[in-house]
Protein backbone atom coordinates (compact mmCIF):
# COMPACT_ATOMS: atom_id res chain seq x y z
CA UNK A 1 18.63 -3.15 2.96
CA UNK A 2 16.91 -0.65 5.52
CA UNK A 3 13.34 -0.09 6.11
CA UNK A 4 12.21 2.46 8.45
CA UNK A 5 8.82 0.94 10.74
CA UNK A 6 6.79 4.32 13.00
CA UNK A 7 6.07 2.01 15.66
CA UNK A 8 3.54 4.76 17.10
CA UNK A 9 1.59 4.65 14.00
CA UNK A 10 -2.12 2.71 15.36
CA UNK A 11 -4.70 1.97 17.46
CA UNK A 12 -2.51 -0.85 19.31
CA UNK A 13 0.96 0.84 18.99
CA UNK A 14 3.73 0.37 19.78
CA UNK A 15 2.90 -2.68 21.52
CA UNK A 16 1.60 -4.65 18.30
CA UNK A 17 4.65 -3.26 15.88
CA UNK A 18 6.62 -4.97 18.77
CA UNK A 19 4.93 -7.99 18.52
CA UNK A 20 5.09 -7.51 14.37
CA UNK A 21 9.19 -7.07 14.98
CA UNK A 22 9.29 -10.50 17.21
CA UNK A 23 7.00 -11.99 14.47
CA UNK A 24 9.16 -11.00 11.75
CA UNK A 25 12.85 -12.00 13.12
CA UNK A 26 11.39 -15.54 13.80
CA UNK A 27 10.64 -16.22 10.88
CA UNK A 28 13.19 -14.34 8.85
CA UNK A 29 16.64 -15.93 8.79
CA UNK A 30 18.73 -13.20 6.90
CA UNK A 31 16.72 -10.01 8.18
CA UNK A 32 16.64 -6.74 6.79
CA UNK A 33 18.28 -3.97 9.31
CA UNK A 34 15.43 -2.00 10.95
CA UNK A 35 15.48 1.91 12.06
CA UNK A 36 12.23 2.44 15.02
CA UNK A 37 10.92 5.59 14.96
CA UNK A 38 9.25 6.52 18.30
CA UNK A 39 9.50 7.47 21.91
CA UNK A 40 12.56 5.54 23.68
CA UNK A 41 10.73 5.67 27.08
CA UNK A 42 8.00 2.81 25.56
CA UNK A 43 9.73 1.39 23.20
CA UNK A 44 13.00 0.30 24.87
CA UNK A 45 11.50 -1.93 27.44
CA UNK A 46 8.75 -3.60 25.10
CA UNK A 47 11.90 -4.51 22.63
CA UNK A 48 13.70 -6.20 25.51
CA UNK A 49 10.60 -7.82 27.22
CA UNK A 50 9.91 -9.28 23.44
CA UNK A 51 13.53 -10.10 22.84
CA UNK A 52 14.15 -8.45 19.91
CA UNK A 53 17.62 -8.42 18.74
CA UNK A 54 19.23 -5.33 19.39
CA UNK A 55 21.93 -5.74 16.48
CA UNK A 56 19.23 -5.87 13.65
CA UNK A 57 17.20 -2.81 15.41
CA UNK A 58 17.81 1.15 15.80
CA UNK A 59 15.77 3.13 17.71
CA UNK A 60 15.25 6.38 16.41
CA UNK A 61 13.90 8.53 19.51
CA UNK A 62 10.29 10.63 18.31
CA UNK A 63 9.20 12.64 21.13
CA UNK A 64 5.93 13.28 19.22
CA UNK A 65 2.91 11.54 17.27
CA UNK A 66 0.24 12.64 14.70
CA UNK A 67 -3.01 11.55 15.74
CA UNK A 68 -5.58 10.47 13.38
CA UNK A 69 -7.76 13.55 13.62
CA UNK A 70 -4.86 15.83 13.41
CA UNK A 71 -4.79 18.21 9.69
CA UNK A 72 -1.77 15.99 8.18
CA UNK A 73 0.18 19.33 6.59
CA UNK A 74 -0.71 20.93 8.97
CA UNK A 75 0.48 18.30 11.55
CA UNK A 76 3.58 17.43 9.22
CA UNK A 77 4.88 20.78 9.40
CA UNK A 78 4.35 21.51 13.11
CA UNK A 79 5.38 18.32 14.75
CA UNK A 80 8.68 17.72 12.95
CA UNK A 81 9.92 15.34 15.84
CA UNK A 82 6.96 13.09 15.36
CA UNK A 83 7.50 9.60 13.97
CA UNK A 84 6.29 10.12 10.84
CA UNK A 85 8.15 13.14 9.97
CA UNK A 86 11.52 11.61 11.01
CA UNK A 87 10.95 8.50 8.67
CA UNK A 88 10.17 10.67 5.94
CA UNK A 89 13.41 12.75 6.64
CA UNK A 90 15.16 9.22 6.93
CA UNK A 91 14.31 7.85 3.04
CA UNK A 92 14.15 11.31 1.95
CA UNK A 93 17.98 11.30 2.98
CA UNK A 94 19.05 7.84 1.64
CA UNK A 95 19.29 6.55 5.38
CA UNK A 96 16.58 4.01 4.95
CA UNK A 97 15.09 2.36 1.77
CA UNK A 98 11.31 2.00 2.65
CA UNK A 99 9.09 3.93 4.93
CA UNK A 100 6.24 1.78 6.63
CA UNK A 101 3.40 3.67 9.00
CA UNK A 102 0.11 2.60 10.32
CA UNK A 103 -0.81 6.36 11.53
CA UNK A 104 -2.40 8.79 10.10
CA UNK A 105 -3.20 8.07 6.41
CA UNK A 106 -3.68 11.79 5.30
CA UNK A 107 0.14 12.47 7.14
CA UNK A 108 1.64 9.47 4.97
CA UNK A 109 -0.31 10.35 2.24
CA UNK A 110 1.13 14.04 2.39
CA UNK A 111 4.55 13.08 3.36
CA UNK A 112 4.79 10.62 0.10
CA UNK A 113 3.75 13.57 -2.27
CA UNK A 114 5.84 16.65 -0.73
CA UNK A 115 8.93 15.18 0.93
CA UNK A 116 9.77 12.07 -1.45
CA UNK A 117 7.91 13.34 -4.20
CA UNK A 118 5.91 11.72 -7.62
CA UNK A 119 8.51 10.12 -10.41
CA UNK A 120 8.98 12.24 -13.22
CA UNK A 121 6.24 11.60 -15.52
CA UNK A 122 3.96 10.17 -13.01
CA UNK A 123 0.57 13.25 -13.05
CA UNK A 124 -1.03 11.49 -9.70
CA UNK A 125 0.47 8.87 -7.32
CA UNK A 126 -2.01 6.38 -6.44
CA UNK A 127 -3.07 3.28 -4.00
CA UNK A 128 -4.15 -0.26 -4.12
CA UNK A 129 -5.58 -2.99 -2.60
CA UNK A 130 -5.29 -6.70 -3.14
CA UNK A 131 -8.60 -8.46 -4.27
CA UNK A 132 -9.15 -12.35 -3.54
CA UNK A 133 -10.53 -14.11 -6.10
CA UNK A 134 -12.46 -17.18 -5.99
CA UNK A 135 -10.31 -19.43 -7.74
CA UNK A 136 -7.73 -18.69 -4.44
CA UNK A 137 -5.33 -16.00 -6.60
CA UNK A 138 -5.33 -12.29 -6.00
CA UNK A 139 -6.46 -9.40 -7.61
CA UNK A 140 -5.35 -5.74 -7.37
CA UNK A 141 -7.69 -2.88 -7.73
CA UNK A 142 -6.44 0.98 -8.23
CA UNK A 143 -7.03 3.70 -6.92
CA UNK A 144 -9.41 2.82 -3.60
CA UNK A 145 -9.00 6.58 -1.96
CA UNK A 146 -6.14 8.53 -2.96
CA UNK A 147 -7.77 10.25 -6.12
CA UNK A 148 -11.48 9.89 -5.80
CA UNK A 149 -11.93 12.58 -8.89
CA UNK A 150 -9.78 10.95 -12.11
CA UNK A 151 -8.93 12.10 -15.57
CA UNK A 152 -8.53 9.28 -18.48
CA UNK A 153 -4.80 10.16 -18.56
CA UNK A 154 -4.80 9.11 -14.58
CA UNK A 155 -6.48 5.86 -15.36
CA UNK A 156 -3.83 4.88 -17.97
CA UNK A 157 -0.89 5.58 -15.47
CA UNK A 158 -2.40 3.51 -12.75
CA UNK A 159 -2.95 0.89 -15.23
CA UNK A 160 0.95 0.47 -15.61
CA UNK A 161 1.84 1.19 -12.30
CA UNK A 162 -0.75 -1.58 -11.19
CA UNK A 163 0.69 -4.01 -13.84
CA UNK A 164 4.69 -3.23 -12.61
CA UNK A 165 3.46 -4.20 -9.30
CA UNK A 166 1.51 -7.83 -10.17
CA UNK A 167 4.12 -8.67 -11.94
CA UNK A 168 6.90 -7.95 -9.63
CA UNK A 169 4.79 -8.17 -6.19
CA UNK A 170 2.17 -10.60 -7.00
CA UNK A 171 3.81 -12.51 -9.60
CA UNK A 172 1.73 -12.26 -12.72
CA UNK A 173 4.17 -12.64 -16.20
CA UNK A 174 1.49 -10.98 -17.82
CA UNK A 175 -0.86 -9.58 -15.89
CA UNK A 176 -4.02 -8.94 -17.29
CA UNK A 177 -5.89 -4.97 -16.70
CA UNK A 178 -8.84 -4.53 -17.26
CA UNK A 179 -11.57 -1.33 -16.80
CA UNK A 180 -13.64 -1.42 -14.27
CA UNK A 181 -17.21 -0.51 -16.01
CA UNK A 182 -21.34 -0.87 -15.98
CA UNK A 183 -20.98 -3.08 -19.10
CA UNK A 184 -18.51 -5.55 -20.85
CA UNK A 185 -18.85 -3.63 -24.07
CA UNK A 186 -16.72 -0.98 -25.31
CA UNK A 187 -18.35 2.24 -25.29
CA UNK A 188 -20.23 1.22 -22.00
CA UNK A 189 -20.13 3.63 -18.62
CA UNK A 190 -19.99 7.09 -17.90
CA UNK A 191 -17.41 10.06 -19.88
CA UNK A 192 -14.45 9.05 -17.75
CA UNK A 193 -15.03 5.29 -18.81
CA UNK A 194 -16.21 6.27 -22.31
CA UNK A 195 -12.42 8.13 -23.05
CA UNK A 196 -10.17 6.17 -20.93
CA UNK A 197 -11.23 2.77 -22.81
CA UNK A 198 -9.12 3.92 -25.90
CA UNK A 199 -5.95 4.93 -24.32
CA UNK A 200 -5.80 1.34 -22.39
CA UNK A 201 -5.98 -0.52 -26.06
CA UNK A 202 -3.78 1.35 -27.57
CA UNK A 203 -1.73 1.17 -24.48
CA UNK A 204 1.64 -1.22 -25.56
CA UNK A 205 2.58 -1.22 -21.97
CA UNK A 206 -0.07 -3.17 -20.48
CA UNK A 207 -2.25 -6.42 -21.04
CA UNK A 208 -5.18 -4.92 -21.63
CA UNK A 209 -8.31 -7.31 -21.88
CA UNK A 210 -11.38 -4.66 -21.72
CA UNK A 211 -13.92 -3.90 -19.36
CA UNK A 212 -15.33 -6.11 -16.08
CA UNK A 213 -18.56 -5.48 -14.00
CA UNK A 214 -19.41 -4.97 -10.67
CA UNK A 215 -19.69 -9.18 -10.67
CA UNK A 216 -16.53 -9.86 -12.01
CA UNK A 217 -14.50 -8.45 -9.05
CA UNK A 218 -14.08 -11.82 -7.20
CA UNK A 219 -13.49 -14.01 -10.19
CA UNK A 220 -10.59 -14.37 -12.27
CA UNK A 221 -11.78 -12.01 -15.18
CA UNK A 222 -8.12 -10.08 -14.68
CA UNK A 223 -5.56 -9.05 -12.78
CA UNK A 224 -4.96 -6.00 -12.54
CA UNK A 225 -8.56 -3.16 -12.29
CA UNK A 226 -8.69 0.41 -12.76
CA UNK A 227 -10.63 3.02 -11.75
CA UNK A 228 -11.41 5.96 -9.95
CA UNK A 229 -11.12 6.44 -6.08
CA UNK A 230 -14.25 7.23 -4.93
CA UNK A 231 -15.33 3.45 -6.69
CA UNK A 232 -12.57 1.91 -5.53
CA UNK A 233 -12.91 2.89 -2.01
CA UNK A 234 -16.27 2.13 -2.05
CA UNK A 235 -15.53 -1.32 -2.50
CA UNK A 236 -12.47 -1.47 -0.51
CA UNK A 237 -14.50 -0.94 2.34
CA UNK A 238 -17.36 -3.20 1.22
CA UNK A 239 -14.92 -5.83 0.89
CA UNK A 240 -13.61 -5.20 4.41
CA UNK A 241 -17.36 -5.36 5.98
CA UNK A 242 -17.51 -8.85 4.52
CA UNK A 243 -15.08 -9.89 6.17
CA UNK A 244 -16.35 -8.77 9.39
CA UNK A 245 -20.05 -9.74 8.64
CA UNK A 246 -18.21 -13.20 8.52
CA UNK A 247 -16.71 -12.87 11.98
CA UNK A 248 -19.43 -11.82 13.36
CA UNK A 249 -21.87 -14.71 12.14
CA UNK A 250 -18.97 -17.07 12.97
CA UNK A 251 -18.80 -18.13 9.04
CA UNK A 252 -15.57 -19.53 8.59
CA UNK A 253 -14.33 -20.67 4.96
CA UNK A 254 -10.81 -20.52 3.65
CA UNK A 255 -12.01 -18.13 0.89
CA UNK A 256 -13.86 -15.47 2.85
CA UNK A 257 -10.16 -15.52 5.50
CA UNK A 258 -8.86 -14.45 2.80
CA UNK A 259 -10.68 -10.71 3.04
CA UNK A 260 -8.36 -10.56 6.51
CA UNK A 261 -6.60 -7.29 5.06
CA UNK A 262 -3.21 -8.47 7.69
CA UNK A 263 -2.57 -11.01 5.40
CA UNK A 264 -1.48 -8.62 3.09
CA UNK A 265 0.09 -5.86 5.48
CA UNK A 266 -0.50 -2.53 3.90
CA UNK A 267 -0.80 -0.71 0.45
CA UNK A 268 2.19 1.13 -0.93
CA UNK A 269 1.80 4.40 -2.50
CA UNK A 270 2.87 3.62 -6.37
CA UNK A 271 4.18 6.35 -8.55
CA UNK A 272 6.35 8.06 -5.66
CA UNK A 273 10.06 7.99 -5.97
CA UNK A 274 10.40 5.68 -3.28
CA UNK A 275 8.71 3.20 -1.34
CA UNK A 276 6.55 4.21 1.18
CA UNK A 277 3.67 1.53 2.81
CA UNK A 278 0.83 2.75 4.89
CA UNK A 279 -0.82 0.45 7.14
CA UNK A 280 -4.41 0.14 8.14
CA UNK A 281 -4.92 1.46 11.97
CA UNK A 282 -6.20 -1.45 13.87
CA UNK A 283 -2.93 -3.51 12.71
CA UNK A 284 -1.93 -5.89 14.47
CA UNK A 285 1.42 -7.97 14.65
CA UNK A 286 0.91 -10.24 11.48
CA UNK A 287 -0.07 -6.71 9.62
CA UNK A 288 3.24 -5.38 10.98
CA UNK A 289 5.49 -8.05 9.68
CA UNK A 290 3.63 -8.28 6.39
CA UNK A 291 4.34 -4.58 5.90
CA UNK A 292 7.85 -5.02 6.31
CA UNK A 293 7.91 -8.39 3.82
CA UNK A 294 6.28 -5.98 1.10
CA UNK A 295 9.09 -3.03 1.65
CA UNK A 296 11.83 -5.93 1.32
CA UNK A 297 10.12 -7.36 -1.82
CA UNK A 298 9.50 -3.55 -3.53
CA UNK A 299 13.29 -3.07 -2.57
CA UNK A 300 15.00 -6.69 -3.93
CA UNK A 301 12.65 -6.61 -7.19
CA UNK A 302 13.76 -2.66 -7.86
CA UNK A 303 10.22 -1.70 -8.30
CA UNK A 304 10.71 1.77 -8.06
CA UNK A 305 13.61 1.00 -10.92
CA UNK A 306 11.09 -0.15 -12.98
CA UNK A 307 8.29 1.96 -12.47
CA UNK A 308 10.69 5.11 -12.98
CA UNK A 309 12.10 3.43 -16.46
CA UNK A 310 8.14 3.23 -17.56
CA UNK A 311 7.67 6.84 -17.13
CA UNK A 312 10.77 8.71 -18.54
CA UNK A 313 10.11 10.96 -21.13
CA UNK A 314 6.57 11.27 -20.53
């Protein structure tokens, strides 16, 4: 197993991906081998001054980086020697099995459509985020950004890649989807709601249990929630400003530590061929080693097996 880790990719790198690394080999007693992508000139003496083994690590030299306000095809197709570009030519090219970045979102988010590509089948990649709900289980809620206009027929895809990935990510047997809606009643919402309630029940793929409001989010309604970008960003970020409200007002309660989005690492982009994980950009070390724990699970379950199997002939 190889996973590929842009250790320029964030506000705090390389220095917290180095930390994430030294994180990561302590606790891990049969490691996966790493490849680095980044300059040699800071990375070389952060990996020695943090010890970290140089027989489970291979630097990859990237003279360049992609900054966050950068055009990402633009970017992509100009700075070839950046780190992102090289770990997307690595696991295009079967060198590494997973490609995890905490750079620029739109450059990952470009690289996972045009250089590893959607499975067959698949009309729109999309990305997650996990949800904690109040009975101390987790959610997951798709798409939060990646398609923020939808089609019903997107909706129905996203409801079996989300369910592929409780089951063999989260751990769900039977994960239950459900359609995130203005009403619990079938019929309920606007057009896109209206015609993609159908094609989830007669979905034989999925679990489907029917629609859940606004309220139901936090509670343990389902498992698995679909809907369009634009809403699910909108409450992927709410979500993320109660954690920090929390912080701020020094509330501290098992529960709301669980909105701490590096306990969970990063969201991978499902419905690409292979896996690719984008982190958030203010990662830190714990972030960092979570990413990596997610690539090694998506890689030991065959997730992308799985996913692929769903969609053939469609």
């Amino acid at each position: 197993m190889t996973i590929c880790l842009d250790m320029m990719g964030g506000d705090f790198a390389p220095l917290e991906a180095v930390k994430g690394l030294q994180r990561y080999f302590a606790e891990e007693s049969t490691p996966a081998m790493l490849f680095l992508t980044g300059d040699e000139a800071q990375l070389n003496p952060l990996l020695a001054e943090y010890q970290i083994p140089a027989d489970k690590v291979k630097v990859i030299h990237a003279p360049q980086v992609i900054g966050y306000h950068e055009h990402p095809t633009k970017a992509l197709k100009e700075k070839q020697q950046s780190s992102i570009a090289i770990g997307f030519h690595l696991l295009a090219t079967g060198k590494v099995d997973a490609f995890i970045s905490a750079g620029n979102t739109g450059a990952m988010l470009v690289g996972s459509l045009f250089s590893i590509k959607a499975m067959e089948g698949v009309l729109r990649p999309t990305i997650s985020t996990v949800i904690p709900k109040e009975n101390g289980e987790t959610g997951l809620l798709l798409d939060v950004g990646l398609n923020a206009d939808c089609k019903p027929e997107h909706l129905n895809q996203f409801s079996i890649l989300g369910s592929l990935y409780a089951k063999h990510i989260l751990g769900y047997d039977n994960p239950r989807v459900a359609l995130l809606n203005i009403g619990e009643e079938e019929g309920k919402g606007n057009l896109l709601a209206q015609a993609t309630y159908p094609l989830l029940k007669e979905n034989q793929e999925i679990n489907f249990v029917g629609n859940v409001e606004g309220r139901d989010i936090l509670l343990n309604k389902s498992d698995v929630m679909v809907c369009d970008g634009f809403t699910g960003n909108v409450i992927l970020k709410m979500a993320e400003s109660l954690f920090n409200i929390t912080q701020q007002k020094n509330i501290h309660h098992e529960y709301f530590d669980k909105f701490d989005f590096e306990i969970y690492g990063g969201t991978p982009v499902l419905g690409v061929a292979k896996p690719v994980i984008i982190g958030h950009g203010i990662s830190h070390a714990k972030a960092f080693c979570q990413m990596i724990r997610i690539a090694e699970k998506m890689i030991s379950t065959g997730l992308m097996e799985k996913m692929k199997a769903s969609f053939e002939g469609k």
